[in-house]
N, C-alpha and C. Protein backbone atom coordinates (compact mmCIF):
# COMPACT_ATOMS: atom_id res chain seq x y z
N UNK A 1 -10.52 45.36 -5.57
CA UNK A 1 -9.49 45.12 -6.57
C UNK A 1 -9.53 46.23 -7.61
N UNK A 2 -8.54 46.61 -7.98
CA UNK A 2 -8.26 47.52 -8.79
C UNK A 2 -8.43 47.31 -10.52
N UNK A 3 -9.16 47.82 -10.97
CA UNK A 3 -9.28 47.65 -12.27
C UNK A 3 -8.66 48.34 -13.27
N UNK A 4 -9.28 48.37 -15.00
CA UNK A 4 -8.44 48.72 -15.81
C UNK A 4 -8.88 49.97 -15.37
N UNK A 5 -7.56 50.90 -15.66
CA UNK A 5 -6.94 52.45 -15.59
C UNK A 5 -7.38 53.26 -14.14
N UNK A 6 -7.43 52.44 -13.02
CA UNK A 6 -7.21 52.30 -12.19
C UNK A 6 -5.86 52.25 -11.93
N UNK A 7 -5.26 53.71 -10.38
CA UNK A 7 -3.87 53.07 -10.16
C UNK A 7 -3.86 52.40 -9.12
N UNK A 8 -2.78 51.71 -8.35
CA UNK A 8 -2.56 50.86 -7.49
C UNK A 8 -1.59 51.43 -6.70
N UNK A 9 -1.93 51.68 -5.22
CA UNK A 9 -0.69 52.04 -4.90
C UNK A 9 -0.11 51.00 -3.91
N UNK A 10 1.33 51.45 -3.48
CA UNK A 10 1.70 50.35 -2.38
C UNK A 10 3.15 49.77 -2.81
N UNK A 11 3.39 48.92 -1.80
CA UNK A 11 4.61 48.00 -2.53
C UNK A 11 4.09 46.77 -2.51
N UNK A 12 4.85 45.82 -3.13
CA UNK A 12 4.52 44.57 -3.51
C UNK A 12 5.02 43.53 -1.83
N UNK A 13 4.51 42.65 -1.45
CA UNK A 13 5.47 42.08 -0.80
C UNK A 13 6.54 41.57 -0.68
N UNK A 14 6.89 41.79 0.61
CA UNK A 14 8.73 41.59 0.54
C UNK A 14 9.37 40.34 1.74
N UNK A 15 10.30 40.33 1.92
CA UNK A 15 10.98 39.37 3.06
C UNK A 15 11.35 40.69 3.66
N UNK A 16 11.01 40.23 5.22
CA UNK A 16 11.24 41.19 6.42
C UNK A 16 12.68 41.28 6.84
N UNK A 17 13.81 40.91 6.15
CA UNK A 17 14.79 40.54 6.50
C UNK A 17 15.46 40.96 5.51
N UNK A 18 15.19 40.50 3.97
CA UNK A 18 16.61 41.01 3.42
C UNK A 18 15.43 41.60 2.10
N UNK A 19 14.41 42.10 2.00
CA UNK A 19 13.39 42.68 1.19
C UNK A 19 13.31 42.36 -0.24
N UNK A 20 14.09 40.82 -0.44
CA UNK A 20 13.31 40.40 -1.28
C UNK A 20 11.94 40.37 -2.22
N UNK A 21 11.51 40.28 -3.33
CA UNK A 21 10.25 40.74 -3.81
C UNK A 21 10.20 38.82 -4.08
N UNK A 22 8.77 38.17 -3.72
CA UNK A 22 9.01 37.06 -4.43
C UNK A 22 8.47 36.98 -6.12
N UNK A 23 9.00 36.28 -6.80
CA UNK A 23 8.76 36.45 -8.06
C UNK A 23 7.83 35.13 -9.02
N UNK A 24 7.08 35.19 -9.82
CA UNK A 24 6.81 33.78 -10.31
C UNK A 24 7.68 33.17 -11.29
N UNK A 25 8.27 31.76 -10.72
CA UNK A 25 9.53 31.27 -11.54
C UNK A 25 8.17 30.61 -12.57
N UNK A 26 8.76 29.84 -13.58
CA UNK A 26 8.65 28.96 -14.26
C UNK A 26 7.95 27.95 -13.29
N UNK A 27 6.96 26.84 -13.37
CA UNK A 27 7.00 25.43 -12.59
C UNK A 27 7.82 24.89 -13.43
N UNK A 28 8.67 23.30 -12.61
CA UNK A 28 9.38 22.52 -13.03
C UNK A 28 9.19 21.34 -11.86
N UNK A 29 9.78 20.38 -12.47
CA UNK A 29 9.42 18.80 -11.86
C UNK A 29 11.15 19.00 -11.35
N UNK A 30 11.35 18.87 -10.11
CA UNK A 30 13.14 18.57 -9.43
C UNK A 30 12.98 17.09 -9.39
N UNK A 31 13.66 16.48 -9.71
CA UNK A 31 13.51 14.59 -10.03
C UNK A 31 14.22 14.87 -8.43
N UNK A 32 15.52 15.21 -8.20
CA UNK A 32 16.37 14.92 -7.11
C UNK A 32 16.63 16.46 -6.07
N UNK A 33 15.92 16.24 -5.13
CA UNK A 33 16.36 17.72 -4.33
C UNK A 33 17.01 16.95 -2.57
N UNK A 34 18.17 17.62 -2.38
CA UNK A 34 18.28 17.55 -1.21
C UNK A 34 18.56 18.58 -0.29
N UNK A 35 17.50 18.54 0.88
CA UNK A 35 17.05 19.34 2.00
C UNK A 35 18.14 19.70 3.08
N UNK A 36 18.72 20.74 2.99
CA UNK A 36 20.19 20.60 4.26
C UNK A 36 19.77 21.37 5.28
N UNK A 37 19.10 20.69 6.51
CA UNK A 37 18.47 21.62 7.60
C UNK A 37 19.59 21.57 8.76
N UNK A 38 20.31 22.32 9.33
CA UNK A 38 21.52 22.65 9.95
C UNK A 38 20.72 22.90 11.85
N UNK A 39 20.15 22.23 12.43
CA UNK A 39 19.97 22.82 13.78
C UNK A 39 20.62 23.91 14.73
N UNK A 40 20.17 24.26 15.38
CA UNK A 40 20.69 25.36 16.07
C UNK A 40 22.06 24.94 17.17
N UNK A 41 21.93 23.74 17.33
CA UNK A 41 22.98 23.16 17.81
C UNK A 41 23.97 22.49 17.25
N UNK A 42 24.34 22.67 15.55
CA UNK A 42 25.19 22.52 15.12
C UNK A 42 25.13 21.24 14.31
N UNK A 43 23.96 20.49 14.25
CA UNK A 43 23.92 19.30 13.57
C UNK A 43 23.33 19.61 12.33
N UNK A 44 23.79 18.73 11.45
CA UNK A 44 23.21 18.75 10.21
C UNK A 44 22.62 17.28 9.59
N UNK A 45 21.28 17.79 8.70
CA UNK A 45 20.57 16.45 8.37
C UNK A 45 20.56 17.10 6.49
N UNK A 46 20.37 15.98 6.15
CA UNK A 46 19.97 15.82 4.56
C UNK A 46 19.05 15.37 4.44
N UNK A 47 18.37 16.01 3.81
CA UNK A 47 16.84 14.93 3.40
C UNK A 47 16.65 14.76 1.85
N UNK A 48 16.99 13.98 1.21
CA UNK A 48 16.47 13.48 0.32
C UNK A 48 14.48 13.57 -0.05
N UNK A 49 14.64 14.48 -1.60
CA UNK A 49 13.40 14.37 -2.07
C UNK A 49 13.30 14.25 -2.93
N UNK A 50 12.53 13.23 -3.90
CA UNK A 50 12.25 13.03 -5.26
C UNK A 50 10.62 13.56 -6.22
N UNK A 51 10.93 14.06 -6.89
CA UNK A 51 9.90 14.27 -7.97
C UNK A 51 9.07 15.06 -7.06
N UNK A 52 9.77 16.22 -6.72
CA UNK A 52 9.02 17.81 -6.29
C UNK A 52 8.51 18.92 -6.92
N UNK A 53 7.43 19.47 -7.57
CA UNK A 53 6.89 20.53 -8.40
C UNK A 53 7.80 21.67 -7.25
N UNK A 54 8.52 22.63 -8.48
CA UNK A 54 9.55 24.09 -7.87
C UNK A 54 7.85 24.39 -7.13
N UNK A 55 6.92 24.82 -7.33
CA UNK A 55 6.19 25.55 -6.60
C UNK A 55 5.06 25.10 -5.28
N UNK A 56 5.81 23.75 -5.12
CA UNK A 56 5.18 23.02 -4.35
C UNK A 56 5.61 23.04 -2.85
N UNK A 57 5.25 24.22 -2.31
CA UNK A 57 5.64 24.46 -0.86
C UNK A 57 5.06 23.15 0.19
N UNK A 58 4.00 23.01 0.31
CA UNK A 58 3.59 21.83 0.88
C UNK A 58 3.89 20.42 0.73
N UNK A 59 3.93 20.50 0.07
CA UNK A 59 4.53 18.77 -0.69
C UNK A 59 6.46 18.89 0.22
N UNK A 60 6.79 19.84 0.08
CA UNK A 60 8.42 20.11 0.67
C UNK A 60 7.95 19.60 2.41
N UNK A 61 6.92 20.86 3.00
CA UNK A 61 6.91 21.16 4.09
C UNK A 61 6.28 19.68 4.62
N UNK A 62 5.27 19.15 4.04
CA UNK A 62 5.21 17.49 4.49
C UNK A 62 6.52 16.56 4.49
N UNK A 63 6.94 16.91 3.57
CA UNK A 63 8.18 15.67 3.79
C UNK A 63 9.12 16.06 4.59
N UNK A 64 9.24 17.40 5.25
CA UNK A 64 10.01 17.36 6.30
C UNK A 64 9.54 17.41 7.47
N UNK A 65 7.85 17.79 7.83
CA UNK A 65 7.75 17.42 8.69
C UNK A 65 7.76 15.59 9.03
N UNK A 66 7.46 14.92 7.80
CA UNK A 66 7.43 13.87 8.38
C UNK A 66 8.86 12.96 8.98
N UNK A 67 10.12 13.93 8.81
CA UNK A 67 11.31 13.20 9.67
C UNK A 67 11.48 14.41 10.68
N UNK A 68 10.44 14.96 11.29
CA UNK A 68 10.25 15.88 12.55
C UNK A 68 10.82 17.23 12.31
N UNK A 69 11.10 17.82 11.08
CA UNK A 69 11.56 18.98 11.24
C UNK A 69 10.31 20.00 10.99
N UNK A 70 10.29 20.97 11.58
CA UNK A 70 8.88 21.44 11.69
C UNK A 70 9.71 22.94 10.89
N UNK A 71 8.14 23.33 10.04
CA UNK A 71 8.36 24.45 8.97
C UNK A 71 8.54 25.88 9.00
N UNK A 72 8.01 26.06 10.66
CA UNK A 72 8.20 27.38 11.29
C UNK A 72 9.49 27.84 11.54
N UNK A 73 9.75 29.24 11.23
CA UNK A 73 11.05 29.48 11.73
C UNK A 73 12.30 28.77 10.76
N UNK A 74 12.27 28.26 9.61
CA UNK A 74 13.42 28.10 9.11
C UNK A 74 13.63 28.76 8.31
N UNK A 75 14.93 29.26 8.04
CA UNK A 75 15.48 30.04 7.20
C UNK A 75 16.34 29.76 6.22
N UNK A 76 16.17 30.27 4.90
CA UNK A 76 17.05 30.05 3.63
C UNK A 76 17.86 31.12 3.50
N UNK A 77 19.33 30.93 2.93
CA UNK A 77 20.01 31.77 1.95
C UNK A 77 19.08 32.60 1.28
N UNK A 78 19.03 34.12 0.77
CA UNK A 78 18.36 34.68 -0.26
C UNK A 78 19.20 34.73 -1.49
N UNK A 79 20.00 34.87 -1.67
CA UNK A 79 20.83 34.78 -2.78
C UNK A 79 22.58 34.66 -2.02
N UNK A 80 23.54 34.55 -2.92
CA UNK A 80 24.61 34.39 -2.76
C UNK A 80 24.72 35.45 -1.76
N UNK A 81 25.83 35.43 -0.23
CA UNK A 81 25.90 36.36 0.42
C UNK A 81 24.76 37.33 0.84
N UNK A 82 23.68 36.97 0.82
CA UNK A 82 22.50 37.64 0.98
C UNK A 82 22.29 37.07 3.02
N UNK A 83 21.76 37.66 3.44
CA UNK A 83 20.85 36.95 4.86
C UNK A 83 20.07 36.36 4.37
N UNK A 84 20.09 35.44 5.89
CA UNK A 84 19.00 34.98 5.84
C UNK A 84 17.52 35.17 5.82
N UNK A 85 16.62 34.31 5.00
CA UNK A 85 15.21 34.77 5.10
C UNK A 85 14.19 34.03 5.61
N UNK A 86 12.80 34.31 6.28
CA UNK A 86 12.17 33.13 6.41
C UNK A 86 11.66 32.23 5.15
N UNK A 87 11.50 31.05 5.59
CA UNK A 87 11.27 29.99 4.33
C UNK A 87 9.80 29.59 4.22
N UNK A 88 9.08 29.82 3.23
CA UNK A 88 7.66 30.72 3.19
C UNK A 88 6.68 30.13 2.06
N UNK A 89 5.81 29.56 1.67
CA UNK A 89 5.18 29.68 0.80
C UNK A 89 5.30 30.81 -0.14
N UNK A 90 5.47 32.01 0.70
CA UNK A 90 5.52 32.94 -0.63
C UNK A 90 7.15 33.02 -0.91
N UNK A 91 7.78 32.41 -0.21
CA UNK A 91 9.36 32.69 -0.57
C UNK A 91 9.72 31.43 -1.22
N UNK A 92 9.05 30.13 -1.25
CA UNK A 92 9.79 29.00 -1.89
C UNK A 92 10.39 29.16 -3.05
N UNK A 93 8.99 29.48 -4.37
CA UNK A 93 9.22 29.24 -5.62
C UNK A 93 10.52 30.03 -5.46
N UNK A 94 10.95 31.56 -5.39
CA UNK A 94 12.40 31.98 -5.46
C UNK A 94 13.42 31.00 -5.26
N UNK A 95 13.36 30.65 -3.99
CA UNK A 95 14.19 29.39 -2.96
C UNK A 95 14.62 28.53 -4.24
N UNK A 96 13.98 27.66 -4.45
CA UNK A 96 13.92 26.58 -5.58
C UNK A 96 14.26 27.05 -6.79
N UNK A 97 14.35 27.98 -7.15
CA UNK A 97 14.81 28.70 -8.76
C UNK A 97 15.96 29.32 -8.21
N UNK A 98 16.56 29.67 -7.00
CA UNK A 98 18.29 29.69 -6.99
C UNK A 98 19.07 28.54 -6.62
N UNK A 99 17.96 28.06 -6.52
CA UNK A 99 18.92 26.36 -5.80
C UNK A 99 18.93 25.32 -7.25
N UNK A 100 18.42 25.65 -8.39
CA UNK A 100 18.67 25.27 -9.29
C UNK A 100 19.90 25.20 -9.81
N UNK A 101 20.36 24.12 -10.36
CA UNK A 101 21.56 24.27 -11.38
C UNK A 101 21.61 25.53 -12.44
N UNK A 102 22.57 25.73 -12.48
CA UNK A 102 22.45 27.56 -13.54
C UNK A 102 22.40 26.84 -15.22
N UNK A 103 22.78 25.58 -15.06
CA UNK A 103 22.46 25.22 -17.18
C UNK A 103 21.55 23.79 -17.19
N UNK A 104 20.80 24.12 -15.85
CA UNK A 104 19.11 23.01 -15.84
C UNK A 104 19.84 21.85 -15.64
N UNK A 105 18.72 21.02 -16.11
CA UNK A 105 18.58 19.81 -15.50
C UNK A 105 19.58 18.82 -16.44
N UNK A 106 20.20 17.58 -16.36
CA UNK A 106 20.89 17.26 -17.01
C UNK A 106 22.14 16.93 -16.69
């Protein structure tokens, strides 16, 4: 690890897809989130989730595996008109801070 006045070189990590940087949002408590997982065959499910920490990738990825949707391989929006990206522990917190309402909770 690199210390003080020490430089660092490199890039930061990115999404292999649309090179996103992930960023640290704020944590926040989502009272109401719903999950829109779209299958490859054209169906769509909602999943209802209550009282989710934004940085709580696991707590997400349990509750969907537990109505069988498995965590590998799914992909989010990156921003408006952006591609798609994989949906990531290191990509959630972003995920969850654009899927936010733009004037919070309320």
């Amino acid at each position: 690890a690199a210390g003080r006045g020490e430089e660092v070189l490199g890039a930061p990590p990115q999404c292999a897809v649309c090179g996103a940087v992930p960023v640290a949002a704020p944590r926040s408590l989502v009272a109401d989130l719903v999950v829109k997982v779209q299958s490859a065959d054209g169906q769509t499910m909602r999943i209802p989730l209550k009282d989710v920490w934004s940085d709580d990738f696991s707590a997400v990825a349990d509750c969907l595996a537990a109505v069988g949707v498995a965590n590998s391989g799914l992909c989010v929006a990156c921003g408006p008109g952006a591609q798609n990206c994989l949906w990531s522990a290191s990509t959630h917190a972003a995920v969850m801070a654009a899927a936010a309402p733009a004037d919070g909770p309320g």
